[in-house]
PDB file of N, CA and C in Angstrom:
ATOM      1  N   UNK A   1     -33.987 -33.175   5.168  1.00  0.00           N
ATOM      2  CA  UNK A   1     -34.444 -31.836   4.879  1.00  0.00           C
ATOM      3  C   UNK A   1     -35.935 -31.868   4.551  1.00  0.00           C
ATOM      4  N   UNK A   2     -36.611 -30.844   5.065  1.00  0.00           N
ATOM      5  CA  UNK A   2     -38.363 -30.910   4.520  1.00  0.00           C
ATOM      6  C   UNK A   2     -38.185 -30.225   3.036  1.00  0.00           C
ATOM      7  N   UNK A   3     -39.562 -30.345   2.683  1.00  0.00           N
ATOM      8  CA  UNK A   3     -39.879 -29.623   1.176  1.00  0.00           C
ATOM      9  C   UNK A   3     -40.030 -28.457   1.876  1.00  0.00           C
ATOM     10  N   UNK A   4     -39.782 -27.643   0.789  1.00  0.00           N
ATOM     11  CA  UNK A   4     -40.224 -26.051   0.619  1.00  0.00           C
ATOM     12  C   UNK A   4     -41.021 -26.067  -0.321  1.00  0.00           C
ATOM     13  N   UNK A   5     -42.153 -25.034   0.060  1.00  0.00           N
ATOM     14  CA  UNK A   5     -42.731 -24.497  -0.949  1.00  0.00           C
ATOM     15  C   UNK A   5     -42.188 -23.990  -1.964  1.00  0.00           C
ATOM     16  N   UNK A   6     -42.791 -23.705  -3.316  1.00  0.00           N
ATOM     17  CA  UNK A   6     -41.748 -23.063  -4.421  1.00  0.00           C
ATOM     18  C   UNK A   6     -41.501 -22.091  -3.877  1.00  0.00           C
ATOM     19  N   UNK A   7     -41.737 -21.089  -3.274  1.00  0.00           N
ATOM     20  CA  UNK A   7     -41.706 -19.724  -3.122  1.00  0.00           C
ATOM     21  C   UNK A   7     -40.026 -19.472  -2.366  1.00  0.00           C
ATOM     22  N   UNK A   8     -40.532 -20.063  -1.132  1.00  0.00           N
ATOM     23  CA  UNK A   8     -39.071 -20.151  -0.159  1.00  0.00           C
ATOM     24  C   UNK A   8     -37.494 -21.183  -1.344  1.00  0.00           C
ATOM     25  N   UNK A   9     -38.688 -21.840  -1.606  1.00  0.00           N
ATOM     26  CA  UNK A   9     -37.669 -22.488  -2.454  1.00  0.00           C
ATOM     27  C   UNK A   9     -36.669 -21.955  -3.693  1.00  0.00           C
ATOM     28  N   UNK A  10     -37.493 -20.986  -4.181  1.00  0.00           N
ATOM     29  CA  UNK A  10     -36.667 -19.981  -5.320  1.00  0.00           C
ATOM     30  C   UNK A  10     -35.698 -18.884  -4.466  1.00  0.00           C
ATOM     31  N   UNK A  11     -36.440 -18.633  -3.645  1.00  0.00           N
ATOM     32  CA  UNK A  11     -35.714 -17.183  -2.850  1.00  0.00           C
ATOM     33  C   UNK A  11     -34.633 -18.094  -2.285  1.00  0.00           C
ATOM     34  N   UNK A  12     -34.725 -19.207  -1.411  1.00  0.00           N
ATOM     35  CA  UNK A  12     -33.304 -19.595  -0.954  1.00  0.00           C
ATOM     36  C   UNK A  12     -32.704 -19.807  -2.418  1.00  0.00           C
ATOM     37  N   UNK A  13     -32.550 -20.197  -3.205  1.00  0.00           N
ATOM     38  CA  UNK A  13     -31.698 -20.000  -4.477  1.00  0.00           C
ATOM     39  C   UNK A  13     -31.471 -19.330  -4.527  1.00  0.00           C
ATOM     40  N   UNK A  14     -32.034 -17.877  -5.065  1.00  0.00           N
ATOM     41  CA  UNK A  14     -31.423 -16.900  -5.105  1.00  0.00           C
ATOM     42  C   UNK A  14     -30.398 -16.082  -4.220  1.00  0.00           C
ATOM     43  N   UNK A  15     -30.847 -16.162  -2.970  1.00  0.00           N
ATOM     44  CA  UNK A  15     -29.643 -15.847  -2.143  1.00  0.00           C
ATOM     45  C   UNK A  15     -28.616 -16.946  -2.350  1.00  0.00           C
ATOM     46  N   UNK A  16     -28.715 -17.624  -2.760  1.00  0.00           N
ATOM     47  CA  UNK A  16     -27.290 -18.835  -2.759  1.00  0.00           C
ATOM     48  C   UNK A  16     -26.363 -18.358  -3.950  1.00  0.00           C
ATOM     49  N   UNK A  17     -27.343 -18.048  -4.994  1.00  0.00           N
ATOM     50  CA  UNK A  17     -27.051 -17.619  -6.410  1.00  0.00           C
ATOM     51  C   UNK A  17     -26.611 -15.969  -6.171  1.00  0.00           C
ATOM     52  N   UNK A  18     -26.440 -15.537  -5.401  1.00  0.00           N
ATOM     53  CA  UNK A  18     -26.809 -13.756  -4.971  1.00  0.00           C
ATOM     54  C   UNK A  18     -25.233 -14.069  -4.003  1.00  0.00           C
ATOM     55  N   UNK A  19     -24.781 -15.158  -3.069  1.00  0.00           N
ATOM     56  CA  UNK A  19     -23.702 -15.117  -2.890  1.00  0.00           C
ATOM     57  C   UNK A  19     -22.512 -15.774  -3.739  1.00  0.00           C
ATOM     58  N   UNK A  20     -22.900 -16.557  -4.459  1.00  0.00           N
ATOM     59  CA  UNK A  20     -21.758 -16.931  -5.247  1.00  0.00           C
ATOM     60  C   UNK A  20     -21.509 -15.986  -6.183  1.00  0.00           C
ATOM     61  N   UNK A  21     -22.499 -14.793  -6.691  1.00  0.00           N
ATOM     62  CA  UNK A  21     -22.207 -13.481  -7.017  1.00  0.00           C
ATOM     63  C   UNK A  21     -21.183 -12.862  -6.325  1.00  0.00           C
ATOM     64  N   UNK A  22     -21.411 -12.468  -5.504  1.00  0.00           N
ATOM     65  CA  UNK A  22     -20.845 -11.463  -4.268  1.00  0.00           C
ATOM     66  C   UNK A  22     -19.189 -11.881  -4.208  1.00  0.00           C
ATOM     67  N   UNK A  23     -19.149 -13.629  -4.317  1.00  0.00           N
ATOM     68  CA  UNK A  23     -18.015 -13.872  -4.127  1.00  0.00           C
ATOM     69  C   UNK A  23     -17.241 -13.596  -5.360  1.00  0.00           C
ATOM     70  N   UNK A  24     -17.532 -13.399  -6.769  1.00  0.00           N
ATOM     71  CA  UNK A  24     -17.230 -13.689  -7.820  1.00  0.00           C
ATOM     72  C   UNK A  24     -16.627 -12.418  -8.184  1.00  0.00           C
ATOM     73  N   UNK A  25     -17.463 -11.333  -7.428  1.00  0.00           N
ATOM     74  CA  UNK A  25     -17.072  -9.693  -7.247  1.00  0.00           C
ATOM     75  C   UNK A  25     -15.672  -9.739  -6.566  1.00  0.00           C
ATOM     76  N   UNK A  26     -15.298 -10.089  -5.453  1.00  0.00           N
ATOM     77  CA  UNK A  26     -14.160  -9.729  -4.261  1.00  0.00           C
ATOM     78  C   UNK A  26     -13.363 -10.995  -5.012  1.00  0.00           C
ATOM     79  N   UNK A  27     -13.247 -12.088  -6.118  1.00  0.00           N
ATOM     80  CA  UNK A  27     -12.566 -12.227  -6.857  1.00  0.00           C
ATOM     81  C   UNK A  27     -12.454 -11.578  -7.750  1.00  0.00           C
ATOM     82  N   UNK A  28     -12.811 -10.915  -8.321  1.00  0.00           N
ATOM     83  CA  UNK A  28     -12.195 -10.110  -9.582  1.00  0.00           C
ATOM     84  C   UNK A  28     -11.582  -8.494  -9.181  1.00  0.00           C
ATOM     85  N   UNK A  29     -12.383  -8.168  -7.971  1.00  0.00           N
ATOM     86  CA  UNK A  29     -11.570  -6.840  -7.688  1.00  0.00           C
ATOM     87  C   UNK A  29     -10.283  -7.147  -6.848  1.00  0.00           C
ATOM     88  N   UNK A  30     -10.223  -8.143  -6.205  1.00  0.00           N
ATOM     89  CA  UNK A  30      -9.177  -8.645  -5.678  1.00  0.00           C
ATOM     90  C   UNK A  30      -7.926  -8.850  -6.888  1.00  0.00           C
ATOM     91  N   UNK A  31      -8.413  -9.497  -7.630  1.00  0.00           N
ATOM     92  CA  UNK A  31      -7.353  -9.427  -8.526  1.00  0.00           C
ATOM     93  C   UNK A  31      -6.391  -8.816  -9.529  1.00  0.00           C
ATOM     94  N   UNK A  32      -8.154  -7.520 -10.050  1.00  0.00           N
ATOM     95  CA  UNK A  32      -7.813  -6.547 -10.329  1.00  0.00           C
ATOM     96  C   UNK A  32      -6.142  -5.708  -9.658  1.00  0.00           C
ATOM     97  N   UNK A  33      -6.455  -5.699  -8.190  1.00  0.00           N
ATOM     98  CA  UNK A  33      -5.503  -4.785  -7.196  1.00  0.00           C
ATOM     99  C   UNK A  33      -4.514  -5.135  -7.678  1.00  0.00           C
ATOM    100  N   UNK A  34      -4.427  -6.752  -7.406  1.00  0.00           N
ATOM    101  CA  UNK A  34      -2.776  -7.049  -7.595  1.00  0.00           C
ATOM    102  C   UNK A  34      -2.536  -6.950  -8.938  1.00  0.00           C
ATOM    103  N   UNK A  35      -3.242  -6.822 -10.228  1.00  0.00           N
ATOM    104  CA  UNK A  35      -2.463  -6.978 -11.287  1.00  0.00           C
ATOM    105  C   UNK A  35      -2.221  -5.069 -11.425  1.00  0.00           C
ATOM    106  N   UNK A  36      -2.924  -4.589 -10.840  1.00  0.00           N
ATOM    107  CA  UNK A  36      -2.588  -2.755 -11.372  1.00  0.00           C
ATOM    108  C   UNK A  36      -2.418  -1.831 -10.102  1.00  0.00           C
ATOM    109  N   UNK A  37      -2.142  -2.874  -8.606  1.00  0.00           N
ATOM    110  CA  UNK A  37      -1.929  -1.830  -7.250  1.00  0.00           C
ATOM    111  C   UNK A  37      -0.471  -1.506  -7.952  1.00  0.00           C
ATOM    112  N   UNK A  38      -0.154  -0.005  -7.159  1.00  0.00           N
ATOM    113  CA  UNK A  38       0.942   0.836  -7.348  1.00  0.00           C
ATOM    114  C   UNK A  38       0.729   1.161  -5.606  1.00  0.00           C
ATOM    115  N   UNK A  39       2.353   0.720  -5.426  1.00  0.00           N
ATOM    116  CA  UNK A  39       2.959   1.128  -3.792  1.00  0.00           C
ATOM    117  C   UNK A  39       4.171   1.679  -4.311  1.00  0.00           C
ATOM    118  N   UNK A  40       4.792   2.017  -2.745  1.00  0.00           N
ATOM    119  CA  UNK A  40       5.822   3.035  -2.675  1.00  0.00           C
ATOM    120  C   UNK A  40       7.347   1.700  -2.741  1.00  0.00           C
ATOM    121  N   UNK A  41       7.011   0.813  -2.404  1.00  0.00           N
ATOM    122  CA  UNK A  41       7.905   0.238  -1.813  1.00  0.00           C
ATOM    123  C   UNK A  41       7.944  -1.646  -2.067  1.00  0.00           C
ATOM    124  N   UNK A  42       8.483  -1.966  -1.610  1.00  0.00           N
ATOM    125  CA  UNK A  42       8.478  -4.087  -2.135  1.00  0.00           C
ATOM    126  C   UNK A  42       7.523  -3.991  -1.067  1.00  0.00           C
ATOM    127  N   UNK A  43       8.180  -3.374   0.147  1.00  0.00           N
ATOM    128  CA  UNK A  43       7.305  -4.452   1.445  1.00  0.00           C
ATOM    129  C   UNK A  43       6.217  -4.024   1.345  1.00  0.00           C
ATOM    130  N   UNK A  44       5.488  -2.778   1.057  1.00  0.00           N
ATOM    131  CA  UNK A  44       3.902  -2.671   1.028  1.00  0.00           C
ATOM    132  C   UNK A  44       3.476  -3.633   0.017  1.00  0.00           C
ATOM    133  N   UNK A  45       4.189  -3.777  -1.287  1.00  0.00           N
ATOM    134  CA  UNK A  45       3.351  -4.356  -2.332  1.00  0.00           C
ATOM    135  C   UNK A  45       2.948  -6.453  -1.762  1.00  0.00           C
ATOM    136  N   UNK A  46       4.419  -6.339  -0.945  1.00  0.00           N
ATOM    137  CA  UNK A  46       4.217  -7.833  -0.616  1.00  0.00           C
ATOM    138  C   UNK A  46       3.307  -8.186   0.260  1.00  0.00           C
ATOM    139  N   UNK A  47       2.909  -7.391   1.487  1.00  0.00           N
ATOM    140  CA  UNK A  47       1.993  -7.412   2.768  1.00  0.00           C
ATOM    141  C   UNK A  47       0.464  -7.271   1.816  1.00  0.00           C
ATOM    142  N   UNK A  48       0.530  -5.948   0.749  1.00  0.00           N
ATOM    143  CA  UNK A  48      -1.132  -6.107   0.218  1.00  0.00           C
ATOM    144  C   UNK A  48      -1.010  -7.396  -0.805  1.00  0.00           C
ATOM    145  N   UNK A  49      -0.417  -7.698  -1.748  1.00  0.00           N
ATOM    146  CA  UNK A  49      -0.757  -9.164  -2.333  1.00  0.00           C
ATOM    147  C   UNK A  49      -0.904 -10.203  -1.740  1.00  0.00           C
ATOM    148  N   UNK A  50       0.009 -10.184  -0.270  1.00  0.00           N
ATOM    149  CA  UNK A  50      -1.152 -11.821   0.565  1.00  0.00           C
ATOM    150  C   UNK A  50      -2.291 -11.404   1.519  1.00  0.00           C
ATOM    151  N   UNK A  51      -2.585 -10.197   1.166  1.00  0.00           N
ATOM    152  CA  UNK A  51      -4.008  -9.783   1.785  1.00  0.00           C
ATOM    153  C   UNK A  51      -4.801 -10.390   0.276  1.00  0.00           C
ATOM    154  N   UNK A  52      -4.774  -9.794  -0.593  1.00  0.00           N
ATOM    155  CA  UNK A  52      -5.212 -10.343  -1.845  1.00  0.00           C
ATOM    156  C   UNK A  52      -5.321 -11.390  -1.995  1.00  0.00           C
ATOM    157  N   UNK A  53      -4.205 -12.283  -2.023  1.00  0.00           N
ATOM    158  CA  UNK A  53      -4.294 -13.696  -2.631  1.00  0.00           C
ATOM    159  C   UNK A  53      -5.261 -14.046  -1.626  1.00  0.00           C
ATOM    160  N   UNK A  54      -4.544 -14.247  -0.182  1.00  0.00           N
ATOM    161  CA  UNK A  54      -5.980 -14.780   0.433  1.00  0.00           C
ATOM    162  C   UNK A  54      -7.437 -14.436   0.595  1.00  0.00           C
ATOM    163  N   UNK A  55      -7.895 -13.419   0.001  1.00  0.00           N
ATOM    164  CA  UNK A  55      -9.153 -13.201  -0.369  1.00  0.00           C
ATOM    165  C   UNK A  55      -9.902 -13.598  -1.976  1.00  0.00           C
ATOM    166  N   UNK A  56      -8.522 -13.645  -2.629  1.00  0.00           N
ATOM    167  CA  UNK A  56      -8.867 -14.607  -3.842  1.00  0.00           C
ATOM    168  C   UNK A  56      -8.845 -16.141  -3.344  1.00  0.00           C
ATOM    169  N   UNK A  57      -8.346 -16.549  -2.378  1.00  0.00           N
ATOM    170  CA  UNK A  57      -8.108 -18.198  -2.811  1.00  0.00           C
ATOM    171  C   UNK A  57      -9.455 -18.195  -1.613  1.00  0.00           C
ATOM    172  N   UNK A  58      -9.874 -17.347  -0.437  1.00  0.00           N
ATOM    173  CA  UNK A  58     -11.131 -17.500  -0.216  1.00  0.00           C
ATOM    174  C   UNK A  58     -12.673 -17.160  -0.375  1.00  0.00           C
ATOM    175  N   UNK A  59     -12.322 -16.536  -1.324  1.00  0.00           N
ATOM    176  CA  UNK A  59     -13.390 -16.375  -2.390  1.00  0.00           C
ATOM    177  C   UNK A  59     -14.223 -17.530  -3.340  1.00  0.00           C
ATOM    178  N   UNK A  60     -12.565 -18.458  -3.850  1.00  0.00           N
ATOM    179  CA  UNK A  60     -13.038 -19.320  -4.550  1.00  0.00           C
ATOM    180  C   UNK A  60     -13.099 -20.866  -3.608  1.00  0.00           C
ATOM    181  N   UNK A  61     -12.952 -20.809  -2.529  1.00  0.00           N
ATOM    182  CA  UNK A  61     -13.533 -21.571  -1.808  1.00  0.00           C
ATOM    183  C   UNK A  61     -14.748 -21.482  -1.526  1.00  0.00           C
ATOM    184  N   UNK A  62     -15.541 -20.161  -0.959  1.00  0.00           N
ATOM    185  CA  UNK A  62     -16.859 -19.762  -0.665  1.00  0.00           C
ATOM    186  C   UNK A  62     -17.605 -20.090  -1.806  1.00  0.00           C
ATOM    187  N   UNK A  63     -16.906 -19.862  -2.899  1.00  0.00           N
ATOM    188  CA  UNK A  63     -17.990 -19.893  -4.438  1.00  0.00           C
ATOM    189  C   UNK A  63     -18.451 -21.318  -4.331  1.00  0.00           C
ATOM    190  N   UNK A  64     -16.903 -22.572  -4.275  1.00  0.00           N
ATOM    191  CA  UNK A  64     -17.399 -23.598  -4.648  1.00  0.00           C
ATOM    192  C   UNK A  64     -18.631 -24.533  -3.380  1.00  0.00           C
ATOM    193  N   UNK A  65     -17.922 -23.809  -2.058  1.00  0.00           N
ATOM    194  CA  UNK A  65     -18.992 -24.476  -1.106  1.00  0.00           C
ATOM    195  C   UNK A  65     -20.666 -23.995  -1.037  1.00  0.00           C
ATOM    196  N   UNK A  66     -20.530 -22.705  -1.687  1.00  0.00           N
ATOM    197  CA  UNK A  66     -22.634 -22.397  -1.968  1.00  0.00           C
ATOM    198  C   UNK A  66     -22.653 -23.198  -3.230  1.00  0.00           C
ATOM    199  N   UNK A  67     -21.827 -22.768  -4.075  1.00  0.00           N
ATOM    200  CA  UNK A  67     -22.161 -23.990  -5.553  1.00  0.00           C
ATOM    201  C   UNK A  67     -22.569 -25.291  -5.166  1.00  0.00           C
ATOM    202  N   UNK A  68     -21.552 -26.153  -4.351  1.00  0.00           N
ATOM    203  CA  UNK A  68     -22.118 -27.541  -3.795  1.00  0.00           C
ATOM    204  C   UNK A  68     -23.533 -27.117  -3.037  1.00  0.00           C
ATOM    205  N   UNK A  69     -23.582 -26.696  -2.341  1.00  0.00           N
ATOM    206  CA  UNK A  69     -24.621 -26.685  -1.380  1.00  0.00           C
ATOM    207  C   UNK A  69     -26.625 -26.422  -2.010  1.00  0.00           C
ATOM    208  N   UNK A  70     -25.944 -25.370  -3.204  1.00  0.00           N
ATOM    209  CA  UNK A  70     -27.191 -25.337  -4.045  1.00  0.00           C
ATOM    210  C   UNK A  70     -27.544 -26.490  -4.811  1.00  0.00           C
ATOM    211  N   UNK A  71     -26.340 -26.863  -5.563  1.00  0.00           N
ATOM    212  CA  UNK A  71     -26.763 -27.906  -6.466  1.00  0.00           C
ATOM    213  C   UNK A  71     -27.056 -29.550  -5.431  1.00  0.00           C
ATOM    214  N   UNK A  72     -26.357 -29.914  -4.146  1.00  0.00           N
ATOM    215  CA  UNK A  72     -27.159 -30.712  -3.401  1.00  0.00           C
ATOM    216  C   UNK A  72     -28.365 -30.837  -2.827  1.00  0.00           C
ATOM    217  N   UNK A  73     -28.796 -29.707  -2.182  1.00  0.00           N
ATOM    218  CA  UNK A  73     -30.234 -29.439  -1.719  1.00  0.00           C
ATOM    219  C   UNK A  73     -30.913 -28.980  -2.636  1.00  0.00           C
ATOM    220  N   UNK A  74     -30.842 -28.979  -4.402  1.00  0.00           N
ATOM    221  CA  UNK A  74     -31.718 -28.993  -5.500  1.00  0.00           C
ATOM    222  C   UNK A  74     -32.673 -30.068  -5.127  1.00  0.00           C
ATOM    223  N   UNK A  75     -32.858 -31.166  -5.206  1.00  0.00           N
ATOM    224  CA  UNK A  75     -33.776 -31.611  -5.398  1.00  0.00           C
ATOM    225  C   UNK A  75     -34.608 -32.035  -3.854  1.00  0.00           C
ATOM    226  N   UNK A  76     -34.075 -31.192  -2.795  1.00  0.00           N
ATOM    227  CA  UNK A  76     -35.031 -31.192  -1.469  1.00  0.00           C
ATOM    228  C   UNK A  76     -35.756 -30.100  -1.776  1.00  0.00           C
ATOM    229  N   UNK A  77     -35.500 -29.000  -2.380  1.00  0.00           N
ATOM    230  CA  UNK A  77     -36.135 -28.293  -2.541  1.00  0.00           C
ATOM    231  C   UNK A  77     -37.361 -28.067  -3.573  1.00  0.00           C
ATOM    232  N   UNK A  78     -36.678 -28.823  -4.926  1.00  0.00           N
ATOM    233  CA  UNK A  78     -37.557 -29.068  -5.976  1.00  0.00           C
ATOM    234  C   UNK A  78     -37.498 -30.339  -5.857  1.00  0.00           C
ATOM    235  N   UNK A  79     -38.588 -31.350  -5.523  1.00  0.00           N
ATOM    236  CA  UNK A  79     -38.321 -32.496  -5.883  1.00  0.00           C
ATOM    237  C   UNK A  79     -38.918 -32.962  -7.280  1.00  0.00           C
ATOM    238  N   UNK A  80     -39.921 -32.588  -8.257  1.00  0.00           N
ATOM    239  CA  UNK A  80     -40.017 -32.343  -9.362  1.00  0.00           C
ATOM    240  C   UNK A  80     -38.801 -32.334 -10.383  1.00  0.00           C
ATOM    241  N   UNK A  81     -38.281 -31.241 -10.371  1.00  0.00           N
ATOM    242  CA  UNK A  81     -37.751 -30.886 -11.005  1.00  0.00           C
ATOM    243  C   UNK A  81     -35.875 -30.885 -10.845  1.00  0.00           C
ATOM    244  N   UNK A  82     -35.653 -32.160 -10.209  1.00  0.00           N
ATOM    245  CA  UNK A  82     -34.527 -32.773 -10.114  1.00  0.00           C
ATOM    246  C   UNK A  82     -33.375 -32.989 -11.136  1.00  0.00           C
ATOM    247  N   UNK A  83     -33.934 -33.171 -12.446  1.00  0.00           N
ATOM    248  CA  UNK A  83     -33.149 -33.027 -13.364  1.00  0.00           C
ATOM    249  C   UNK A  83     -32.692 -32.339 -14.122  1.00  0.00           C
ATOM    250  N   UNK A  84     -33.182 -30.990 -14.037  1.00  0.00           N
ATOM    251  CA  UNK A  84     -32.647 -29.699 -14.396  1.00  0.00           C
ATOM    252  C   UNK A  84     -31.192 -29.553 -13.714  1.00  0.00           C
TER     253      UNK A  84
END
């Protein structure tokens, strides 16, 4: 990987930090649903909770693969400041 300047170098963080947000959102409203959705019926409630779950269990996949990905290319980006 080359160096980045600080500049590019903060902003790609932040978008990294800006999606593990995003994901952290569509986990909690995701979960929200299933703990307080109201259906008519079993089979709707069962068809929307594995729409749910699987947007919770890929949510927290997405979180942890930008999490790795930021905290590995930390110090290509900062090479300074590696030990933060």
């Amino acid at each position: 990987m080359k160096l980045l300047n600080e500049n590019k170098a903060l902003r790609r963080q932040r978008v990294l930090r800006l999606n593990i947000l995003a994901a952290l959102v569509v986990l909690i409203v995701s979960a929200y649903m299933v703990i307080t959705g109201e259906y008519s019926s079993l089979q709707e409630r069962q068809s929307a909770d594995q729409i749910y779950n699987i947007l919770i269990i890929g949510s927290i996949i997405y979180m942890a693969a930008v999490w790795i990905s930021c905290v590995m290319t930390k110090p290509f980006w900062f090479p300074g400041k590696s030990s933060d």
